[in-house]
N, C-alpha and C. Protein backbone atom coordinates (compact mmCIF):
# COMPACT_ATOMS: atom_id res chain seq x y z
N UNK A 1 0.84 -1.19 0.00
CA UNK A 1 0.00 0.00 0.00
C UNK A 1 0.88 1.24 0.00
N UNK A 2 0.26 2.12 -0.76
CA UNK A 2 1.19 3.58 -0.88
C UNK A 2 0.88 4.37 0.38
N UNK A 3 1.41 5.63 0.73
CA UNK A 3 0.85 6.45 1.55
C UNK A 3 -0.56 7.35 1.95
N UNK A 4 -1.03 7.04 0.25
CA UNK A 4 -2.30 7.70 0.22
C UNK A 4 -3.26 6.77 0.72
N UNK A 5 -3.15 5.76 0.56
CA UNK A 5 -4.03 4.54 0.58
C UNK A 5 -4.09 4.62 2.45
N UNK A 6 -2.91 4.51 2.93
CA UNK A 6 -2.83 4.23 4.37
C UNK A 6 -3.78 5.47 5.02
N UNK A 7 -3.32 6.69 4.48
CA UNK A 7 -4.13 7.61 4.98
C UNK A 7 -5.48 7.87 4.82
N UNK A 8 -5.85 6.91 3.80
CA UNK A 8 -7.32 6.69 3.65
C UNK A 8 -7.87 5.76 4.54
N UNK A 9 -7.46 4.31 4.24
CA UNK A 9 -7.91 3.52 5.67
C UNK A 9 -8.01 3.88 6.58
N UNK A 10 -6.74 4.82 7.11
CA UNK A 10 -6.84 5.46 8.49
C UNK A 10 -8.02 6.39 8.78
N UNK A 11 -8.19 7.14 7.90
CA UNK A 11 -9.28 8.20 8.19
C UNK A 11 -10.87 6.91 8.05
N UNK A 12 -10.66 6.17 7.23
CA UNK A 12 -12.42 5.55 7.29
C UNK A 12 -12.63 5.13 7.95
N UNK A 13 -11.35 4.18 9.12
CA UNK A 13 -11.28 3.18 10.30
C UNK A 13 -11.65 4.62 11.40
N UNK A 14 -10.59 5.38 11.23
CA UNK A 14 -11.66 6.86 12.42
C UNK A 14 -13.14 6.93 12.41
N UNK A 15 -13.04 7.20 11.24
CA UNK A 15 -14.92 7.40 11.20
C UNK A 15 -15.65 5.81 11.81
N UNK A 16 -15.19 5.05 11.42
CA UNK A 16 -15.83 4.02 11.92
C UNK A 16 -15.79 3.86 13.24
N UNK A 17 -14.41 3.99 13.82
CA UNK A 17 -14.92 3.94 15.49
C UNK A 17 -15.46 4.86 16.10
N UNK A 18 -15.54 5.80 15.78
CA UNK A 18 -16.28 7.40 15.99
C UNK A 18 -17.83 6.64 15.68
N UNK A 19 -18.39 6.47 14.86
CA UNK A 19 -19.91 6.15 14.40
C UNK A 19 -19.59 4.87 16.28
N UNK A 20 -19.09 3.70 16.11
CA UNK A 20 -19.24 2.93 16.79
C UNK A 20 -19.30 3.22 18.37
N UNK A 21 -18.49 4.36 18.61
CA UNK A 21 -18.34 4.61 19.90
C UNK A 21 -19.44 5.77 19.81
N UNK A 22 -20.27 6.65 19.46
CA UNK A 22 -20.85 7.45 19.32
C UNK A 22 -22.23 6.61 19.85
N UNK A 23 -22.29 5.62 18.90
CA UNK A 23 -23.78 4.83 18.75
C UNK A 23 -23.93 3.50 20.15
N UNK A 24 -22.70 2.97 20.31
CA UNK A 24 -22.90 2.33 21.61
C UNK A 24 -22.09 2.41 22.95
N UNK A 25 -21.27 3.49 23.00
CA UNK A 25 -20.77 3.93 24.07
C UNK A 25 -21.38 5.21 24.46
N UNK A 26 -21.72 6.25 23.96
CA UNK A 26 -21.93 7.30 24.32
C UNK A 26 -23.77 7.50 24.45
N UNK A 27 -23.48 8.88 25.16
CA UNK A 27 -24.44 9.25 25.19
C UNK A 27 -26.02 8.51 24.59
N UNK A 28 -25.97 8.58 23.59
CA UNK A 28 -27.20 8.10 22.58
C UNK A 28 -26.97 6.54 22.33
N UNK A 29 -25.87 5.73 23.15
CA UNK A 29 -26.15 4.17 22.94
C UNK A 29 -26.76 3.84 23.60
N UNK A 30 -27.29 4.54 24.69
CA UNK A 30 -28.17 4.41 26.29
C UNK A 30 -29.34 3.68 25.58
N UNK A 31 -30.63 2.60 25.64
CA UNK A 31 -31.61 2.88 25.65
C UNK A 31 -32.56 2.15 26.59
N UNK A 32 -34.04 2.49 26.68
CA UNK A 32 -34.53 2.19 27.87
C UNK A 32 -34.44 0.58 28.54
N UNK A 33 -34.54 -0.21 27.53
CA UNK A 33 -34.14 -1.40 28.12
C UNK A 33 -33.23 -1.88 28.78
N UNK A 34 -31.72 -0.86 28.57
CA UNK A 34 -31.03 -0.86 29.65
C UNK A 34 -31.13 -0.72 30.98
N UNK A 35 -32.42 0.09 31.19
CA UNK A 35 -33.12 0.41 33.02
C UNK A 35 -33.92 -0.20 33.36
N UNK A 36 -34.61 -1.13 32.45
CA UNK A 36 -35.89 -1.88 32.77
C UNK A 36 -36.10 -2.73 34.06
N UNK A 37 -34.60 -3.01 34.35
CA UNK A 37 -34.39 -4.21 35.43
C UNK A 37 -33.65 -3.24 37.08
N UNK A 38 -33.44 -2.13 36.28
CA UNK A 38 -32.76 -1.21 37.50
C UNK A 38 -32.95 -1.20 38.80
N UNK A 39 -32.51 -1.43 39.76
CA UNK A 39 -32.93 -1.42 41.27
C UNK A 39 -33.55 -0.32 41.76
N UNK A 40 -34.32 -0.03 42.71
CA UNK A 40 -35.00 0.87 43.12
C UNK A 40 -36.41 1.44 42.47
N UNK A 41 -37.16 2.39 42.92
CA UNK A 41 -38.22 2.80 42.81
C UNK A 41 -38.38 3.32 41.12
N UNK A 42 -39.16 2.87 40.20
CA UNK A 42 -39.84 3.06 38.85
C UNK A 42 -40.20 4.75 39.11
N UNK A 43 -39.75 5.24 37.82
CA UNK A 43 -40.34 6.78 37.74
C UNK A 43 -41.25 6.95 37.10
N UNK A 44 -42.87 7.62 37.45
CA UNK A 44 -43.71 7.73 37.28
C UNK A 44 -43.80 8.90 37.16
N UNK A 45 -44.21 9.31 35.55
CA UNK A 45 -44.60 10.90 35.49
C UNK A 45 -45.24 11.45 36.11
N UNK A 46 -46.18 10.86 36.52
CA UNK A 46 -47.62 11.03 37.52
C UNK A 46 -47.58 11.27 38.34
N UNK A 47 -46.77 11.15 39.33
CA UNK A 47 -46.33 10.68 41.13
C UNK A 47 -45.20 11.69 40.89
N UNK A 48 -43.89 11.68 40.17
CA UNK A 48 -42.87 12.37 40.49
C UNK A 48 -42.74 13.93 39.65
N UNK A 49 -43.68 13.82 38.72
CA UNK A 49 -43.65 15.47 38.10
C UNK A 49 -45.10 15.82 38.47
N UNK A 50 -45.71 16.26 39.50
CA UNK A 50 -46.84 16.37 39.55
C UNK A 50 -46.70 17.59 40.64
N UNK A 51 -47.18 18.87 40.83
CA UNK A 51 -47.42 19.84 41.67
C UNK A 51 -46.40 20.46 41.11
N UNK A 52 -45.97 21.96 42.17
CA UNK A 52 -45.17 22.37 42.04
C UNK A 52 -44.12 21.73 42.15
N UNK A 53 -42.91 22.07 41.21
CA UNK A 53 -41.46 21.55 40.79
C UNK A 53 -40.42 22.88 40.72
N UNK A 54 -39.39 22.77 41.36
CA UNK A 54 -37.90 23.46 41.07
C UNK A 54 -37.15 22.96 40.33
N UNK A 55 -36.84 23.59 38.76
CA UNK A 55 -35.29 23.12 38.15
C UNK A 55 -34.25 24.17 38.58
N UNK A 56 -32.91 23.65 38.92
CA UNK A 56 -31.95 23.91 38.30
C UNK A 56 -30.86 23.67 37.42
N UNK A 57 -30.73 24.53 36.40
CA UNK A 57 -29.35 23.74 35.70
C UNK A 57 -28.43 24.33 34.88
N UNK A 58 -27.82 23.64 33.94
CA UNK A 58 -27.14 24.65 33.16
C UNK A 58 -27.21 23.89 31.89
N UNK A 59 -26.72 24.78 30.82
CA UNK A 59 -26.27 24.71 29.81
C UNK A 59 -25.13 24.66 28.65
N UNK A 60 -24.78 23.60 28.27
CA UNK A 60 -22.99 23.26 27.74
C UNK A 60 -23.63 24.10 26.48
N UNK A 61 -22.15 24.72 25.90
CA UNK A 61 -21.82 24.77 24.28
C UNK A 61 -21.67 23.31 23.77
N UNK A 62 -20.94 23.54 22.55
CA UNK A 62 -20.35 22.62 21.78
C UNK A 62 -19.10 22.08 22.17
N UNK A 63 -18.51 23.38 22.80
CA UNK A 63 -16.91 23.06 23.47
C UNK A 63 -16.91 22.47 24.80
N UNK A 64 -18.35 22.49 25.07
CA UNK A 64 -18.28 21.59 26.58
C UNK A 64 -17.99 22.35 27.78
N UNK A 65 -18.12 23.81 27.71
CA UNK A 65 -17.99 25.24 28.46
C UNK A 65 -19.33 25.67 27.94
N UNK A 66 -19.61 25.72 30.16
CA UNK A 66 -21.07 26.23 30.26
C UNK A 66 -21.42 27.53 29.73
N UNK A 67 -22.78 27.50 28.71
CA UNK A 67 -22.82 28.72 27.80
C UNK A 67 -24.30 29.48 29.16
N UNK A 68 -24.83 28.64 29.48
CA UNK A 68 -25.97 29.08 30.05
C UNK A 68 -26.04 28.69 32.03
N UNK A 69 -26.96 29.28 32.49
CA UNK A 69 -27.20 28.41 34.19
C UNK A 69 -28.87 28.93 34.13
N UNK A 70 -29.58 28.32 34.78
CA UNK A 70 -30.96 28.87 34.63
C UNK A 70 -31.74 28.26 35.98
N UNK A 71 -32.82 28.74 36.42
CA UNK A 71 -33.42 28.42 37.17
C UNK A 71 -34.73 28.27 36.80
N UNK A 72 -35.83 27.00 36.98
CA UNK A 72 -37.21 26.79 36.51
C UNK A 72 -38.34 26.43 37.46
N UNK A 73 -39.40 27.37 37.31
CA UNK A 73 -40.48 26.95 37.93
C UNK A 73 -41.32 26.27 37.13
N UNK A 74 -41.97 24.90 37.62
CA UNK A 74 -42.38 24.19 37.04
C UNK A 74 -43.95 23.79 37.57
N UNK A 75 -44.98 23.59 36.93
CA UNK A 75 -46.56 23.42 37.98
C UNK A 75 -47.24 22.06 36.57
N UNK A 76 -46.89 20.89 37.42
CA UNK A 76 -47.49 19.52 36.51
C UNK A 76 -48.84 19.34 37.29
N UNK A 77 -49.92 18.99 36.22
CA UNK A 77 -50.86 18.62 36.89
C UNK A 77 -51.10 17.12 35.68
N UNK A 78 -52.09 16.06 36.39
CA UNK A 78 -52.13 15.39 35.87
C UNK A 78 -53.88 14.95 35.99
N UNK A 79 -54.84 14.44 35.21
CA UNK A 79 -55.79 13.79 35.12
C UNK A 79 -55.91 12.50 33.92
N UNK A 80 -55.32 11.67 35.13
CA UNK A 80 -55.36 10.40 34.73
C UNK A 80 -54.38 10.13 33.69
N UNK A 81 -54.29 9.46 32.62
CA UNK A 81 -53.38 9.63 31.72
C UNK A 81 -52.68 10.86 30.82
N UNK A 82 -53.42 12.16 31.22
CA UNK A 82 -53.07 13.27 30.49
C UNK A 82 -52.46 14.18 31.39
N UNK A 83 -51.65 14.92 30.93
CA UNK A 83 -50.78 15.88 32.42
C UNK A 83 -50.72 17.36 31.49
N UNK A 84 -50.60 18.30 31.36
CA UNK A 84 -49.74 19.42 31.45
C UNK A 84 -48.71 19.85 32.49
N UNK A 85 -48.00 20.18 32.18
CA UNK A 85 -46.46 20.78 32.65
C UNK A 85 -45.96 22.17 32.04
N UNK A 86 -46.54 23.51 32.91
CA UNK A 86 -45.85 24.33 32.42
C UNK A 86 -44.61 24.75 33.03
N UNK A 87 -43.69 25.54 32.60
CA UNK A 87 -42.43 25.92 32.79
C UNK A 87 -42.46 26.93 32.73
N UNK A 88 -41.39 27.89 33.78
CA UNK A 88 -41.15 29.34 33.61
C UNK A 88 -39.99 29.41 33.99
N UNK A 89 -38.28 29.53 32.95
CA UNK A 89 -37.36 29.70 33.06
C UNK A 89 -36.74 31.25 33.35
N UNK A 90 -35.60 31.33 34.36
CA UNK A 90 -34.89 32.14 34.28
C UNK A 90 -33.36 32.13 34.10
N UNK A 91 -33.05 32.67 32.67
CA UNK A 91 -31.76 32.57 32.49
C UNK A 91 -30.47 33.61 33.22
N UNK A 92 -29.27 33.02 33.52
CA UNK A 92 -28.60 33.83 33.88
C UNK A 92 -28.22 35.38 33.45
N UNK A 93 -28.56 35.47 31.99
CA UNK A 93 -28.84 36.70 31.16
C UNK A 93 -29.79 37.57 31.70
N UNK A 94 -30.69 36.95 32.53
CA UNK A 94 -31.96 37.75 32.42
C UNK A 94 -33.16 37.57 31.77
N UNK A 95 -33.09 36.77 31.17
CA UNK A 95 -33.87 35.98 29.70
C UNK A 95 -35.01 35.28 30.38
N UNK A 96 -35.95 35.41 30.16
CA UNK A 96 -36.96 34.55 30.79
C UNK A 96 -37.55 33.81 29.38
N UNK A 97 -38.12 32.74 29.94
CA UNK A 97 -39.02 31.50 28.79
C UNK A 97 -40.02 31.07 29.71
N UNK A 98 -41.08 30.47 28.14
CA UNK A 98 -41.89 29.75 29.15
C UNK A 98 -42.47 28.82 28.10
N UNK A 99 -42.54 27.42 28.74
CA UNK A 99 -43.21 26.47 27.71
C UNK A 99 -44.21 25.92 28.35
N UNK A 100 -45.30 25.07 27.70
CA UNK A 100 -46.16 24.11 28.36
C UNK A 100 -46.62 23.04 27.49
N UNK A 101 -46.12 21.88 28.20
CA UNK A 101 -45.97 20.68 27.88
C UNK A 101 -47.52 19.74 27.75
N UNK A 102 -48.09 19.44 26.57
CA UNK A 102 -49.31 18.50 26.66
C UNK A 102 -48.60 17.12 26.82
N UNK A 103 -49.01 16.16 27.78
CA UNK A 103 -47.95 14.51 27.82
C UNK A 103 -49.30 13.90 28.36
N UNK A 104 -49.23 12.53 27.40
CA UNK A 104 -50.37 11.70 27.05
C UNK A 104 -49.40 10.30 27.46
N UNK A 105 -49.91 9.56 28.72
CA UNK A 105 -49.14 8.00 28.88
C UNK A 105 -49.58 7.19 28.17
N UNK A 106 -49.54 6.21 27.64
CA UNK A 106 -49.98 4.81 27.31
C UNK A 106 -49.91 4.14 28.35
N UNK A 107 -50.70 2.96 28.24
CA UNK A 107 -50.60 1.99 29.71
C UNK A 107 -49.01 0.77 29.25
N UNK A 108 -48.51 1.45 28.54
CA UNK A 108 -47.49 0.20 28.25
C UNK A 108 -46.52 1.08 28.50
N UNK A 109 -46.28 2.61 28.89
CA UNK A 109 -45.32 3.09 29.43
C UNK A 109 -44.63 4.13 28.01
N UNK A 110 -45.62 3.99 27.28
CA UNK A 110 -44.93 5.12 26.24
C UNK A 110 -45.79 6.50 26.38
N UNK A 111 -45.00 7.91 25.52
CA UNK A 111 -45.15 8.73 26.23
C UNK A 111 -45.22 9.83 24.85
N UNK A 112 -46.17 10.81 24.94
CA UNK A 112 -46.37 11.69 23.14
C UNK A 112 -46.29 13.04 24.33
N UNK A 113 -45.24 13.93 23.69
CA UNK A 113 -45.78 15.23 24.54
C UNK A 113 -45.38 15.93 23.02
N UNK A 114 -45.96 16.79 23.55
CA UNK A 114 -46.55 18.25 22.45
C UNK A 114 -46.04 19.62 22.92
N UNK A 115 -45.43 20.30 22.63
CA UNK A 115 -45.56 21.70 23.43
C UNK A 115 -45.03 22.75 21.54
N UNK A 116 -45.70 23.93 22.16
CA UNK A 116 -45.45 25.04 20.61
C UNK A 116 -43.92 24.99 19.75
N UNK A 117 -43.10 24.60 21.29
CA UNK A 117 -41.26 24.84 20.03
C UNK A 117 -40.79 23.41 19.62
N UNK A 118 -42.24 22.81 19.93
CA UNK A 118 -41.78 21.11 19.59
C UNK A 118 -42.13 20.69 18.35
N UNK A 119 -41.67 20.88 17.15
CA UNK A 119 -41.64 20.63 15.64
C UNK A 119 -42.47 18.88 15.77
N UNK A 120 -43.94 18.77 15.40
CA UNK A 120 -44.38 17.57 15.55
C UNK A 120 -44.69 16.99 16.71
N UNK A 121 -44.66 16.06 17.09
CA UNK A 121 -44.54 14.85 18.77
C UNK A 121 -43.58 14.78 19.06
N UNK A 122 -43.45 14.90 20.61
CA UNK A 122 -42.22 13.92 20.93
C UNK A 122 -42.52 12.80 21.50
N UNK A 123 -41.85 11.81 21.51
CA UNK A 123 -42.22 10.26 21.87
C UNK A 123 -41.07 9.70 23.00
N UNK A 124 -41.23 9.32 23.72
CA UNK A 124 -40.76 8.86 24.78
C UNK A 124 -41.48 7.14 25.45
N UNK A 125 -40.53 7.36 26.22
CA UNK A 125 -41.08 5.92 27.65
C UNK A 125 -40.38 5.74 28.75
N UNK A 126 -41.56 5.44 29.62
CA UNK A 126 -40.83 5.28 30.81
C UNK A 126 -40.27 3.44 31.11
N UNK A 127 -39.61 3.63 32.05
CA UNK A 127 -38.63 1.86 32.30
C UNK A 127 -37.74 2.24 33.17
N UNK A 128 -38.44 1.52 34.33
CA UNK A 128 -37.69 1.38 35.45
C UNK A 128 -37.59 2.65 36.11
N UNK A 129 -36.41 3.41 36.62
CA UNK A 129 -36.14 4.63 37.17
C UNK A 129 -35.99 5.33 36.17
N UNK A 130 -36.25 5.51 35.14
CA UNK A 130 -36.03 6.18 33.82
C UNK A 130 -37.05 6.76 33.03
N UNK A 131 -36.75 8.02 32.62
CA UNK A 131 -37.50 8.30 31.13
C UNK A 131 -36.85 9.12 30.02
N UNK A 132 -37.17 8.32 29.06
CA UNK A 132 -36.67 8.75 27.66
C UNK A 132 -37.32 9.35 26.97
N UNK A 133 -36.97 10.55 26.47
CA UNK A 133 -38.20 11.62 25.39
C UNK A 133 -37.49 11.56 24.31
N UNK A 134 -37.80 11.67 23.08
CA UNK A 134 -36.91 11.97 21.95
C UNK A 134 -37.85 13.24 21.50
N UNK A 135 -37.37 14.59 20.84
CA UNK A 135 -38.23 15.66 19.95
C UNK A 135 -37.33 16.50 19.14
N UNK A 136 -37.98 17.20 18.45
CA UNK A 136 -37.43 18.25 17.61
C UNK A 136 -37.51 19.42 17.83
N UNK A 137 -36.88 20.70 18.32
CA UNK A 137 -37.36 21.34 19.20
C UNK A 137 -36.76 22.72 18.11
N UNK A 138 -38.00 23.98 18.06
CA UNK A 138 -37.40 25.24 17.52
C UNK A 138 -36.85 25.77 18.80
N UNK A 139 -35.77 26.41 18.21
CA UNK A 139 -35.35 27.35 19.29
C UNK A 139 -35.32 28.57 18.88
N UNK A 140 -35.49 29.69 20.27
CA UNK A 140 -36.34 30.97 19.55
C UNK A 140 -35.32 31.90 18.48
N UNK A 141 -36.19 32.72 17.46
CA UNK A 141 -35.69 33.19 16.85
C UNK A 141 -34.28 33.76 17.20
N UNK A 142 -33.66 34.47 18.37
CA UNK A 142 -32.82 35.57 18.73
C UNK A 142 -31.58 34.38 19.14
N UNK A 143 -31.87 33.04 18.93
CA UNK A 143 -30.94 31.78 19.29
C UNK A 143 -31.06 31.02 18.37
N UNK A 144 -31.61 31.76 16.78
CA UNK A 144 -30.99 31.60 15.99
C UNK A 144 -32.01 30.41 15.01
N UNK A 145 -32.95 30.36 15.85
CA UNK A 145 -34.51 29.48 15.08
C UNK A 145 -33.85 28.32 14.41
N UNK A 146 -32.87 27.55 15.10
CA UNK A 146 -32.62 26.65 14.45
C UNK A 146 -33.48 25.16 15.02
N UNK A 147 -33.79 24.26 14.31
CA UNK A 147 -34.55 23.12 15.07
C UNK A 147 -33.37 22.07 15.10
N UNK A 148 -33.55 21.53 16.51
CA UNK A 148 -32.25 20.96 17.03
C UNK A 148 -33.40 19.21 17.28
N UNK A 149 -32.26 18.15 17.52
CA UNK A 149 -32.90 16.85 17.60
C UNK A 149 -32.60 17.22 19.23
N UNK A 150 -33.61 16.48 19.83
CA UNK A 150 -32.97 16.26 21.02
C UNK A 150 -33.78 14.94 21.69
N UNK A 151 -32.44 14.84 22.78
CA UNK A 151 -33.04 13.19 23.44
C UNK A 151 -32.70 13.83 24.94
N UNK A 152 -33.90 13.56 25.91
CA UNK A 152 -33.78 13.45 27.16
C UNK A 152 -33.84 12.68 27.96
N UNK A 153 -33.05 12.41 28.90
CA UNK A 153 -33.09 11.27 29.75
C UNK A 153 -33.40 11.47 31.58
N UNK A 154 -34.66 11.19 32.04
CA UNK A 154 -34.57 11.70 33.33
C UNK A 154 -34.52 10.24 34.23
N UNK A 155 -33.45 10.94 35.03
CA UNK A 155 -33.20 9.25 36.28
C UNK A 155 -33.63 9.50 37.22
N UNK A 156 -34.55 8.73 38.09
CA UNK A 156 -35.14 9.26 39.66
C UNK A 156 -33.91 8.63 40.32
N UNK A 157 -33.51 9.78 41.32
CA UNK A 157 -32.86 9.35 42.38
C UNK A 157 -33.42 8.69 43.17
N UNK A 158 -32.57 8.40 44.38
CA UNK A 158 -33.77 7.67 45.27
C UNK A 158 -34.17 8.25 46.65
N UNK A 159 -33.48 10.06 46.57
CA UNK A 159 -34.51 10.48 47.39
C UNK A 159 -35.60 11.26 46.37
N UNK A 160 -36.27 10.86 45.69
CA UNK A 160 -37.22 11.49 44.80
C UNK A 160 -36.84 12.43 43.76
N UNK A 161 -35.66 13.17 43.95
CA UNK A 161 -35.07 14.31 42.81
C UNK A 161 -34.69 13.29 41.44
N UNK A 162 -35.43 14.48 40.67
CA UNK A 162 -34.78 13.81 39.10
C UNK A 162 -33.90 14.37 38.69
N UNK A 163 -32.94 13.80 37.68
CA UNK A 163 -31.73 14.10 37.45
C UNK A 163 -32.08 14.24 35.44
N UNK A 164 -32.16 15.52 34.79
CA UNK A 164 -32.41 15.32 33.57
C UNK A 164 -31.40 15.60 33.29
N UNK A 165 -30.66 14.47 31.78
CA UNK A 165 -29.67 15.38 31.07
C UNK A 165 -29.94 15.25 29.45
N UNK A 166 -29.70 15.63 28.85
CA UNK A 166 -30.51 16.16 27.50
C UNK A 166 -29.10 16.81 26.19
N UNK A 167 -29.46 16.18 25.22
CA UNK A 167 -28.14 16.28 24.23
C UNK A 167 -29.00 16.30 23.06
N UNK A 168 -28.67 17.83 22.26
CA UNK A 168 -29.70 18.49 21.50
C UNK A 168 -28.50 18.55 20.33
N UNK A 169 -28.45 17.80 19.04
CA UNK A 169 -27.83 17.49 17.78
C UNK A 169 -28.65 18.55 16.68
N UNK A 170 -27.66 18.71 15.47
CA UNK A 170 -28.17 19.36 14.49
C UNK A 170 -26.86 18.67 13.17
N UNK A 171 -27.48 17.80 12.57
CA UNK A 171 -27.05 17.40 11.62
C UNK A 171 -26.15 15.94 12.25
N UNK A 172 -26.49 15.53 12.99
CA UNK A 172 -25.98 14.30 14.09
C UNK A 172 -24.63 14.94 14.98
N UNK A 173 -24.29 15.90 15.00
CA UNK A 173 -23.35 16.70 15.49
C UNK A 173 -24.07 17.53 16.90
N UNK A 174 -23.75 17.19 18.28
CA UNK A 174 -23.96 17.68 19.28
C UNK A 174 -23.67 18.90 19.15
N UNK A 175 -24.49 20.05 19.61
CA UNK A 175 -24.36 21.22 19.79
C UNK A 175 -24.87 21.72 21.00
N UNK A 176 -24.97 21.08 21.78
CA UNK A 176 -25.35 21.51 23.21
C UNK A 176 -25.55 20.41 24.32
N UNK A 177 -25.95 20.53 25.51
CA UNK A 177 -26.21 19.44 26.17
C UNK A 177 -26.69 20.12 27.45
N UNK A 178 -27.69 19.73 28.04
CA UNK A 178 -28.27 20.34 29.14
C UNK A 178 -27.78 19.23 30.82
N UNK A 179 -27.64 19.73 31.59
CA UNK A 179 -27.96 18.72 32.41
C UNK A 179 -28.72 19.80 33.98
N UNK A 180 -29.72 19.13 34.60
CA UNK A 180 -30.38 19.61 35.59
C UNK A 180 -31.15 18.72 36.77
N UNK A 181 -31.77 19.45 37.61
CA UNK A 181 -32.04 18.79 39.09
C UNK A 181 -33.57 19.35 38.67
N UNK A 182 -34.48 18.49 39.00
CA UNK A 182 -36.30 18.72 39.11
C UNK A 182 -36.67 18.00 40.63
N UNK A 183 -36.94 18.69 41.63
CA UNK A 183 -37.60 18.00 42.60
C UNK A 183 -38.75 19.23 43.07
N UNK A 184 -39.72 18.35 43.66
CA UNK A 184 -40.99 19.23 44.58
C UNK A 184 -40.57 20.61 45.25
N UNK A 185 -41.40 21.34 44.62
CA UNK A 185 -40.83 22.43 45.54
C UNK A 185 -41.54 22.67 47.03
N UNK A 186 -40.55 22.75 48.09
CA UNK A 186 -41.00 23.04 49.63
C UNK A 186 -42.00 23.79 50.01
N UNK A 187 -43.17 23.67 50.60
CA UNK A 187 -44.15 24.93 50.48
C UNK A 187 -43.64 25.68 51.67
N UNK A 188 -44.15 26.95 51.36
CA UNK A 188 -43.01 28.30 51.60
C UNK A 188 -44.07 28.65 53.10
């Protein structure tokens, strides 16, 4: 083999363990059947996002340097299989948001939520201490209205706090990644 040749193998064998380690080591090789058998208490949208809720969290760039920190008030209500969840963020900027979440269970543990910057359904399920959302999400014009993929993953601890972390792609290329704390908020 000549030199060009080597440097070709080399670069396709990169890409290949990159696709391989991308798809079952990282982040997005996770999936719910991996938690199905998990020890401890099953997370129930119902039971654990329900009343008032506190987020905190932050927000990665691309470089993996926090671009954002935010704080969220959150008020889930649920009747029977159907819940709303609205949100009222405050960004470290000053920036306030606000979304509200339509989420419809199935009795087999799958999960459709709806909200306005959500391009279509998002589809999810719960398993075990776990829940998985997958959606397409606009983000607002002044951040550039781009629609990002994103997958969320929330783990119940086992004193009741959830642990979300969330990795939002645009063209299979990570461009952000959230990670945050959701538990009941204390009545005051």
């Amino acid at each position: 083999m000549d030199a060009v040749a080597y440097i070709l193998f080399g670069a396709f064998l990169m890409l290949v363990l990159g696709y391989l380690k991308t798809r079952y080591l990282d982040f997005p090789g996770q999936g719910p059947v991996d938690y199905a058998a998990a020890p401890g208490e099953a997370l129930d949208l119902r039971r654990h996002l329900d009343g008032p809720i506190l987020c905190e969290g932050v927000i990665y760039g691309p470089t993996g340097r926090v671009a954002s920190r935010f704080v969220g008030d959150f008020e889930a209500r649920w009747d029977g299989n159907h819940g709303v969840m609205t949100e009222h963020f405050v960004y470290d900027s000053g920036a306030e948001q606000h979304r509200e979440w339509q989420l419809t269970l199935g009795n087999d543990g799958r999960i459709r939520a709806q909200a306005a910057d959500v391009v279509g359904e998002g589809t999810g399920i719960q398993s075990g201490p776990t829940v998985q959302l997958k959606y397409r999400i606009r983000l607002p014009e002044d951040s550039g209205g781009h629609v990002l993929n994103t997958t969320d993953w929330m783990y119940l601890a086992p004193n009741g706090t959830i642990v979300n972390r969330s990795q939002f792609r645009k063209y299979g290329i990570k461009v952000a990644e959230l990670v945050a704390t959701m538990r009941r908020k204390e009545p005051v």
